[in-house]
PDB file of N, CA and C in Angstrom:
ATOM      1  N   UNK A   1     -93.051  21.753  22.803  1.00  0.00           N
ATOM      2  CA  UNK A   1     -91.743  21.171  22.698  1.00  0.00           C
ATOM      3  C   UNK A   1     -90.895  21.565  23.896  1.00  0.00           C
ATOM      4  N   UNK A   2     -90.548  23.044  24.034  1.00  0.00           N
ATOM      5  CA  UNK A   2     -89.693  23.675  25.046  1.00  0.00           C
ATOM      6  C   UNK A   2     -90.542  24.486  26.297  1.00  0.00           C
ATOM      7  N   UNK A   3     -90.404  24.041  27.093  1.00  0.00           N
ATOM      8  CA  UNK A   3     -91.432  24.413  28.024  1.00  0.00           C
ATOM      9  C   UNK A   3     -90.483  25.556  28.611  1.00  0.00           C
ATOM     10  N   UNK A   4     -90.564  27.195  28.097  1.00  0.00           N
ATOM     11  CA  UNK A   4     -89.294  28.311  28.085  1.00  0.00           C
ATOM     12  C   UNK A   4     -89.658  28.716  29.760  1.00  0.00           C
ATOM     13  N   UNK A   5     -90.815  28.241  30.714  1.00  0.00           N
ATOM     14  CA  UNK A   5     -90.699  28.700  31.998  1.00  0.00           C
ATOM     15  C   UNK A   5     -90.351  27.821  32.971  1.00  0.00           C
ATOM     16  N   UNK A   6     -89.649  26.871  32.180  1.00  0.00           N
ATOM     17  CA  UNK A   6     -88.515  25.356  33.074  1.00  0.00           C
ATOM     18  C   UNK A   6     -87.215  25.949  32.540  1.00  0.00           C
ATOM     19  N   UNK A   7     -86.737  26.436  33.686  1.00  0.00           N
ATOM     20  CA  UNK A   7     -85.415  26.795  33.710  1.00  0.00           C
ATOM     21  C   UNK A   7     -84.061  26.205  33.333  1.00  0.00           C
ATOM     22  N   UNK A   8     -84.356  24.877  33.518  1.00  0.00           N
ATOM     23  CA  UNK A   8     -83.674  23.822  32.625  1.00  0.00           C
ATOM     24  C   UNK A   8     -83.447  23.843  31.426  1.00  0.00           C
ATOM     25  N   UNK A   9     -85.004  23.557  30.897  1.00  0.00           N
ATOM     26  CA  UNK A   9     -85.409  24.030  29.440  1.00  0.00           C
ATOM     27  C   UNK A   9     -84.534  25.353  28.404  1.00  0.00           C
ATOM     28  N   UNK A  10     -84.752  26.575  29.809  1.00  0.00           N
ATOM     29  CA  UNK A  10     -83.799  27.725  28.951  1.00  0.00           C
ATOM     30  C   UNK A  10     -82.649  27.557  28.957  1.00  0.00           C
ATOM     31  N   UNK A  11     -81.837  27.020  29.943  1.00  0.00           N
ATOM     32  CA  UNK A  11     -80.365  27.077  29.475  1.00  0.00           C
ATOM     33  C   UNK A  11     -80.304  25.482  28.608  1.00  0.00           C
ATOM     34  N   UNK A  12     -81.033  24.672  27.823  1.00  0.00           N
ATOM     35  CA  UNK A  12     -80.516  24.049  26.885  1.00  0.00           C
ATOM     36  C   UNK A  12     -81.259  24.502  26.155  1.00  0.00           C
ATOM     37  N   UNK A  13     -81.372  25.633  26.016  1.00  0.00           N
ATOM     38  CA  UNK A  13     -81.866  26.158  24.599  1.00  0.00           C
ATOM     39  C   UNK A  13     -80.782  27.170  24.210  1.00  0.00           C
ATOM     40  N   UNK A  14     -80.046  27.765  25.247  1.00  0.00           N
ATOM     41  CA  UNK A  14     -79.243  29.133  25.409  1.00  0.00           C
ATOM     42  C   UNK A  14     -78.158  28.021  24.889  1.00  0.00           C
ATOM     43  N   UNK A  15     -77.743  27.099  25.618  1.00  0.00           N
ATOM     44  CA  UNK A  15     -76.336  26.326  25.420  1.00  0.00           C
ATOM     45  C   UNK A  15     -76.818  25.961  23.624  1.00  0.00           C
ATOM     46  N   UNK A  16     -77.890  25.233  23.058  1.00  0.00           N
ATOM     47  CA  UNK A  16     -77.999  25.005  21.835  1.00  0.00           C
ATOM     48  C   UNK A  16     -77.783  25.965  20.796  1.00  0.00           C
ATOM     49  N   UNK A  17     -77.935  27.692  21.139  1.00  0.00           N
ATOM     50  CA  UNK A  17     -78.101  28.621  20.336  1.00  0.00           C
ATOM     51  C   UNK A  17     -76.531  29.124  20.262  1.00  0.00           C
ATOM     52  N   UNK A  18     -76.238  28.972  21.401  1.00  0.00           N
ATOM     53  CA  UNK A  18     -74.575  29.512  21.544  1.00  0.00           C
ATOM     54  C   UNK A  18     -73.386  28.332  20.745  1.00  0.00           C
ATOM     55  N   UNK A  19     -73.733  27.178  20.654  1.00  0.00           N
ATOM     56  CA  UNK A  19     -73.169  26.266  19.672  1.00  0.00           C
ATOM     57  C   UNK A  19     -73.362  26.283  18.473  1.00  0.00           C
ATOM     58  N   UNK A  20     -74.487  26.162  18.078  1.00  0.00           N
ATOM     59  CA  UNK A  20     -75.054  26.635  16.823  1.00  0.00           C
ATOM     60  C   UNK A  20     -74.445  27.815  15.733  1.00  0.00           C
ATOM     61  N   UNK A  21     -74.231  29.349  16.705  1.00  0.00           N
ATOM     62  CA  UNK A  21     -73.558  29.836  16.351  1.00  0.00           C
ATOM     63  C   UNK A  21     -72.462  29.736  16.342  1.00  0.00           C
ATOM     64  N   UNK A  22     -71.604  29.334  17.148  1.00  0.00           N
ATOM     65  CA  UNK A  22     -70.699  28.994  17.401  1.00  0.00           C
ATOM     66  C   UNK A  22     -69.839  27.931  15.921  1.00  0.00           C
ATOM     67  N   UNK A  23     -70.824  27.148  15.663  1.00  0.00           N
ATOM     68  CA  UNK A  23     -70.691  26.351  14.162  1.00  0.00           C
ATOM     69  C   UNK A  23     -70.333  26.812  13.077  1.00  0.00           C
ATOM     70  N   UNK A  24     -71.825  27.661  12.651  1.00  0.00           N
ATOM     71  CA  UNK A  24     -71.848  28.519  12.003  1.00  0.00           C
ATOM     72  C   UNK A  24     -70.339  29.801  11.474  1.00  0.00           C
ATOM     73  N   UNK A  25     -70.465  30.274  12.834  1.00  0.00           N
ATOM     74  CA  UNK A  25     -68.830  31.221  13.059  1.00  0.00           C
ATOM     75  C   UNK A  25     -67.845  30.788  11.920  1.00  0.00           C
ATOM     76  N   UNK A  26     -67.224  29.607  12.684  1.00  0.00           N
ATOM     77  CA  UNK A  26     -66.097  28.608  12.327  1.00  0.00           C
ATOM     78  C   UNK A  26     -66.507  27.964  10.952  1.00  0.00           C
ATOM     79  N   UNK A  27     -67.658  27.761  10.482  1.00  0.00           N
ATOM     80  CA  UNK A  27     -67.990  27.110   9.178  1.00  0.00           C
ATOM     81  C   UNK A  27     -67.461  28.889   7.738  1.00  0.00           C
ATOM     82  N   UNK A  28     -68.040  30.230   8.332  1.00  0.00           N
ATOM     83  CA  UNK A  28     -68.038  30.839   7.980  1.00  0.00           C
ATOM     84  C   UNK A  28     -66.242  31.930   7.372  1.00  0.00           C
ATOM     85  N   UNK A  29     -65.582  31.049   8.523  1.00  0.00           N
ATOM     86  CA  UNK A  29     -63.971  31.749   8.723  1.00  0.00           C
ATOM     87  C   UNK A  29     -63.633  30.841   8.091  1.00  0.00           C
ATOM     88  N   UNK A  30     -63.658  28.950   7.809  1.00  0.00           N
ATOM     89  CA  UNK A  30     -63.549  28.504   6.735  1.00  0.00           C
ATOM     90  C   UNK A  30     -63.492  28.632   5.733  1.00  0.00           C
ATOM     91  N   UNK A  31     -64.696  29.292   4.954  1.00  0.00           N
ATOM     92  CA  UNK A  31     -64.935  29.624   4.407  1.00  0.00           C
ATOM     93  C   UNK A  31     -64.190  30.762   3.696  1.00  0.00           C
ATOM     94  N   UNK A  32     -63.957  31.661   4.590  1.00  0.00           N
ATOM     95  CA  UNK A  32     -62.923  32.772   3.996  1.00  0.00           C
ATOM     96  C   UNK A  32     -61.998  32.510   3.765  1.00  0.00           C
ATOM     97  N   UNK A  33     -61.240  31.672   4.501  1.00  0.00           N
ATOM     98  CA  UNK A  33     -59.560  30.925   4.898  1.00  0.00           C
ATOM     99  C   UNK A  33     -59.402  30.291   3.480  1.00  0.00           C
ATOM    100  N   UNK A  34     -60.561  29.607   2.776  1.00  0.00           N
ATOM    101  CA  UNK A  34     -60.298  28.830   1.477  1.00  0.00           C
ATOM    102  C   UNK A  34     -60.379  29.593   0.149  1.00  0.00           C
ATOM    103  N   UNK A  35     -60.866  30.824   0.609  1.00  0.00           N
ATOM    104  CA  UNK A  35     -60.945  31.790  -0.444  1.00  0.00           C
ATOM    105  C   UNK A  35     -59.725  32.572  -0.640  1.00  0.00           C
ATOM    106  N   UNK A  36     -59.282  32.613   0.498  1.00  0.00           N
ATOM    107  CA  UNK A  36     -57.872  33.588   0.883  1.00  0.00           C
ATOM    108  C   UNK A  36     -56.691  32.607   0.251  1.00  0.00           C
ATOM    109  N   UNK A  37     -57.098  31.109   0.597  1.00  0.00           N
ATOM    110  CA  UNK A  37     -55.616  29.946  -0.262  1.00  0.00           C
ATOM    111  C   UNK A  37     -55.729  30.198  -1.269  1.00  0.00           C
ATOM    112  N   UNK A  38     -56.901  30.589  -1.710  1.00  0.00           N
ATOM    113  CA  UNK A  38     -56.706  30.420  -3.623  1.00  0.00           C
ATOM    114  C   UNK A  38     -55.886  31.450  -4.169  1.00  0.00           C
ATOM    115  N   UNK A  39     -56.584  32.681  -3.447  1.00  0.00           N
ATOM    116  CA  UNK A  39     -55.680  33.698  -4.073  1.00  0.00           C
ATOM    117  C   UNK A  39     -54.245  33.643  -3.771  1.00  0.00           C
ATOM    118  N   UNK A  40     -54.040  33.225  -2.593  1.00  0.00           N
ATOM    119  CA  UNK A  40     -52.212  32.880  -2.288  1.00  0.00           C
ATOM    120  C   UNK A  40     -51.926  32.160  -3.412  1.00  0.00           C
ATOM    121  N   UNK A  41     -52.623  30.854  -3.510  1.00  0.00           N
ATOM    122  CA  UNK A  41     -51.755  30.434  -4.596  1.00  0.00           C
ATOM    123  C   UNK A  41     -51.303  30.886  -5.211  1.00  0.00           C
ATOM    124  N   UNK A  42     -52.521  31.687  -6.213  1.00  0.00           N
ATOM    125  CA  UNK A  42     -52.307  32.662  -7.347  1.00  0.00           C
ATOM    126  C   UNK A  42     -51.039  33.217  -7.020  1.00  0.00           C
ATOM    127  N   UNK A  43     -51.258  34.184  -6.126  1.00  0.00           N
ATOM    128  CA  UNK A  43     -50.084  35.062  -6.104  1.00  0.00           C
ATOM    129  C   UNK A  43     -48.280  34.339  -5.670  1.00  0.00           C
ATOM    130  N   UNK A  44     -48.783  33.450  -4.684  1.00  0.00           N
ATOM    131  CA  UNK A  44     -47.182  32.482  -4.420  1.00  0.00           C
ATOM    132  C   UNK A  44     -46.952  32.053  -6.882  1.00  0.00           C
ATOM    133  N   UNK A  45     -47.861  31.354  -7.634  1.00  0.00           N
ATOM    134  CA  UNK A  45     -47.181  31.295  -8.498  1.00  0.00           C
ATOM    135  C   UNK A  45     -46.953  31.741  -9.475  1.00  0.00           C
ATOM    136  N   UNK A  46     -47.458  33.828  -9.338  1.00  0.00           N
ATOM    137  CA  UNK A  46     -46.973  34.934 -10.237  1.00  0.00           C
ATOM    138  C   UNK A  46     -45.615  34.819  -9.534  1.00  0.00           C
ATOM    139  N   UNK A  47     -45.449  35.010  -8.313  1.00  0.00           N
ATOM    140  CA  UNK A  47     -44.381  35.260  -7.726  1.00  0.00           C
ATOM    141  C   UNK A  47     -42.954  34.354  -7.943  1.00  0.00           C
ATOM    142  N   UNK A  48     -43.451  32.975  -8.328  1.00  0.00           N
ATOM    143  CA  UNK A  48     -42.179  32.322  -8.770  1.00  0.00           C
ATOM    144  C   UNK A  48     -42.141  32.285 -10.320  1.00  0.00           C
ATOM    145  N   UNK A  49     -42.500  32.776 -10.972  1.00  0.00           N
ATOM    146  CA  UNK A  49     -42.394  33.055 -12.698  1.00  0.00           C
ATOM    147  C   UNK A  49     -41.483  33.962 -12.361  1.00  0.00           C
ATOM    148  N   UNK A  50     -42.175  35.504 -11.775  1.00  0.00           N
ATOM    149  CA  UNK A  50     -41.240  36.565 -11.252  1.00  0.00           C
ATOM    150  C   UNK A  50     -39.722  36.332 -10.937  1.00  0.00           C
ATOM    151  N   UNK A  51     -39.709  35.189  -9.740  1.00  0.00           N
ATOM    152  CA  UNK A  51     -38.810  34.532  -9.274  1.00  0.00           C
ATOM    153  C   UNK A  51     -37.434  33.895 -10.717  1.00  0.00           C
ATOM    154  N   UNK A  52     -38.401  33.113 -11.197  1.00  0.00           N
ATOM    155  CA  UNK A  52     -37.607  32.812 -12.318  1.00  0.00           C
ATOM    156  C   UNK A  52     -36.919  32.930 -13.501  1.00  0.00           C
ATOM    157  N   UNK A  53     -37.963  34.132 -13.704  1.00  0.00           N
ATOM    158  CA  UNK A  53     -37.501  35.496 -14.703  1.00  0.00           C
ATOM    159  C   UNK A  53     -36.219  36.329 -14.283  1.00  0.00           C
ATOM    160  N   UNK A  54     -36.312  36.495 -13.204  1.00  0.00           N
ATOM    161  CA  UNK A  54     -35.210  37.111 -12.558  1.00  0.00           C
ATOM    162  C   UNK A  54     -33.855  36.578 -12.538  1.00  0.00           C
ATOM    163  N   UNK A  55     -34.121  35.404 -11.901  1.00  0.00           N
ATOM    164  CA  UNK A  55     -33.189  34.865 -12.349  1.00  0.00           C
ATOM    165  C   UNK A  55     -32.291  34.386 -13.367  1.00  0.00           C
ATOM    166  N   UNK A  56     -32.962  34.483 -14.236  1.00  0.00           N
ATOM    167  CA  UNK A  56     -32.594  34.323 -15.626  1.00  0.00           C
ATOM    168  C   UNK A  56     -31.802  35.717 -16.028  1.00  0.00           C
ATOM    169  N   UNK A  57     -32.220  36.489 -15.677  1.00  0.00           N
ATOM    170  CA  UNK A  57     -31.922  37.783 -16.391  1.00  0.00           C
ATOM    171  C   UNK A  57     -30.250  37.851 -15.280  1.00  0.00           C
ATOM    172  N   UNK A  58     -30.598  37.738 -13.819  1.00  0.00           N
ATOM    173  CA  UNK A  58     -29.346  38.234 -13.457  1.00  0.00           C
ATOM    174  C   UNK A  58     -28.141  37.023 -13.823  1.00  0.00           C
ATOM    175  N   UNK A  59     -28.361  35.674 -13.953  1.00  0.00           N
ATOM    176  CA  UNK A  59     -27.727  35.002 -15.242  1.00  0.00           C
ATOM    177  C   UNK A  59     -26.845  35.276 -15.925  1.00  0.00           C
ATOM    178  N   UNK A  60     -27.870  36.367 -17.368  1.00  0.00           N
ATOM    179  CA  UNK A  60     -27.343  37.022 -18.439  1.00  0.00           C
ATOM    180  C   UNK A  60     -25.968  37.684 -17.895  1.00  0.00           C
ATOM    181  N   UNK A  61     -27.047  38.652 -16.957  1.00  0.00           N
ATOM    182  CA  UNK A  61     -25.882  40.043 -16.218  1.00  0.00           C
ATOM    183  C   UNK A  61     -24.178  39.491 -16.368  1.00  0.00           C
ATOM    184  N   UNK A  62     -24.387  38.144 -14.988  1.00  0.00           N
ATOM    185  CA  UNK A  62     -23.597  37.604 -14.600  1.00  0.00           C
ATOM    186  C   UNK A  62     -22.754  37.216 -15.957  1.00  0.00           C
ATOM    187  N   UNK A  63     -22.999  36.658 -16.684  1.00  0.00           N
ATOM    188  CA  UNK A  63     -22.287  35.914 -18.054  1.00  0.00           C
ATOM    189  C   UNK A  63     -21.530  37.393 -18.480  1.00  0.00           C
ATOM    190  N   UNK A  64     -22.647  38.435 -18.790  1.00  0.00           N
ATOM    191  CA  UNK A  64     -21.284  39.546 -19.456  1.00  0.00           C
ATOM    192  C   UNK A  64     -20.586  40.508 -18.809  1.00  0.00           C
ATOM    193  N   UNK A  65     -20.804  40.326 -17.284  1.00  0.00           N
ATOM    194  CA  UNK A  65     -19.773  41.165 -16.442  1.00  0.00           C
ATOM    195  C   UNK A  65     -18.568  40.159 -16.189  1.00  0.00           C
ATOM    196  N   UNK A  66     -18.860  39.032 -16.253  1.00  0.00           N
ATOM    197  CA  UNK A  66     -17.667  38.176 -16.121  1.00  0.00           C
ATOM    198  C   UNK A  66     -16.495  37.597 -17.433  1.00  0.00           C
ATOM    199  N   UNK A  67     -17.383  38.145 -18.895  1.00  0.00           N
ATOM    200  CA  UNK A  67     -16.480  37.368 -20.007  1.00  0.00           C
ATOM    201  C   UNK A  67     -15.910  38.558 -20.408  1.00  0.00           C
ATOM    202  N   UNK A  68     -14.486  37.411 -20.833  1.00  0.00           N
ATOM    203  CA  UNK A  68     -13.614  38.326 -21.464  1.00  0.00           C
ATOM    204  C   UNK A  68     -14.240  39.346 -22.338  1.00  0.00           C
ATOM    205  N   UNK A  69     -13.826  40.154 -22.937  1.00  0.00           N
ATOM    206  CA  UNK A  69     -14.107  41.508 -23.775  1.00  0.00           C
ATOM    207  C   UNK A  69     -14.484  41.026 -25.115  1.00  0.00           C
ATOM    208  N   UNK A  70     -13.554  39.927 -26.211  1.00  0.00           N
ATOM    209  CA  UNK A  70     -13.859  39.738 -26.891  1.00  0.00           C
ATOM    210  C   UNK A  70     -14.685  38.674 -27.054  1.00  0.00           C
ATOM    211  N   UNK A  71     -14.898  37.498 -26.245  1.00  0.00           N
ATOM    212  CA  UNK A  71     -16.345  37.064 -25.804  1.00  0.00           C
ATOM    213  C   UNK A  71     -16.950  37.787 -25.823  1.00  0.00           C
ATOM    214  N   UNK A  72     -17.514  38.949 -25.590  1.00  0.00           N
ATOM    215  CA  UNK A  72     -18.579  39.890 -25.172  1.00  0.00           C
ATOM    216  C   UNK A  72     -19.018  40.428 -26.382  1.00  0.00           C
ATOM    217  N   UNK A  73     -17.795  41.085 -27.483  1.00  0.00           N
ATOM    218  CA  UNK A  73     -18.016  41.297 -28.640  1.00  0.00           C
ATOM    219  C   UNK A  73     -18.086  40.789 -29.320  1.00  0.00           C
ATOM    220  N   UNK A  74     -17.966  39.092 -29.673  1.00  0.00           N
ATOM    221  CA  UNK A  74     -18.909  38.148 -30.388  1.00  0.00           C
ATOM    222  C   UNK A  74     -20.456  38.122 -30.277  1.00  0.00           C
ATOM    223  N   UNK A  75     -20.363  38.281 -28.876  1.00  0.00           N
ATOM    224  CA  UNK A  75     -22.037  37.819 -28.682  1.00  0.00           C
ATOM    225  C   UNK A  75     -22.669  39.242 -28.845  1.00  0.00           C
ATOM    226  N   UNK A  76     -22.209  40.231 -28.763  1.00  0.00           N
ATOM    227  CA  UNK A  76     -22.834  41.449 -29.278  1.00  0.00           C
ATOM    228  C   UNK A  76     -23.429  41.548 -30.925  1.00  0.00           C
ATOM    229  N   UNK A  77     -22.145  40.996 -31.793  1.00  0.00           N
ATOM    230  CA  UNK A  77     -21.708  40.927 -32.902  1.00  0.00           C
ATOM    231  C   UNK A  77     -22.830  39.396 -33.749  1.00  0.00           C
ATOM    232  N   UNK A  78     -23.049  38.724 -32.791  1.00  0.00           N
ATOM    233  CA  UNK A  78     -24.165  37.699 -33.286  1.00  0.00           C
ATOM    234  C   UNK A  78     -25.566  38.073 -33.141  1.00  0.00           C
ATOM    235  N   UNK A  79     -25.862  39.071 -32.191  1.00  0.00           N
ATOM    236  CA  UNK A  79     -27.025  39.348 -31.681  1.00  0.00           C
ATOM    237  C   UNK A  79     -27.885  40.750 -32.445  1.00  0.00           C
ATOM    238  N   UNK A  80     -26.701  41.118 -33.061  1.00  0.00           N
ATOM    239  CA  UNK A  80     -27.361  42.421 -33.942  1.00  0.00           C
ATOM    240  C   UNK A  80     -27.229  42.034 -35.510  1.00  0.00           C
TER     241      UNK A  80
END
């Protein structure tokens, strides 16, 4: 097939092996890159539950640092 003492021959075998890998490489960092999105996802949508929880709560905060007193002691007064 490759006649390896035609000098020709070796560097399109060298150029074929260095692409090849070269493929390979980039098929392989793919590979990781799509493994690595998943888990982002994951974590980007613990992170907005987190996100939204929070918000909720500083909400609450907000509602009883801002109401009157006896507003405050209704909703104390309903809640127990």
């Amino acid at each position: 097939m490759f006649d390896i003492s035609n000098p020709f021959s070796m560097i399109v075998l060298i150029v074929l092996i260095c692409v090849g890998a070269g493929v390979v490489n980039n098929y392989l960092k793919m590979k990781a890159n799509s493994t690595d999105d998943a888990a982002s996802e994951e974590e980007l949508f613990r992170l907005r539950k987190d996100v939204e929880r929070l918000t909720e709560r500083v909400r609450v905060l907000e509602t009883i640092a801002t109401d009157k007193d006896q507003h405050l002691r209704d909703e104390i007064r309903r809640l127990a």
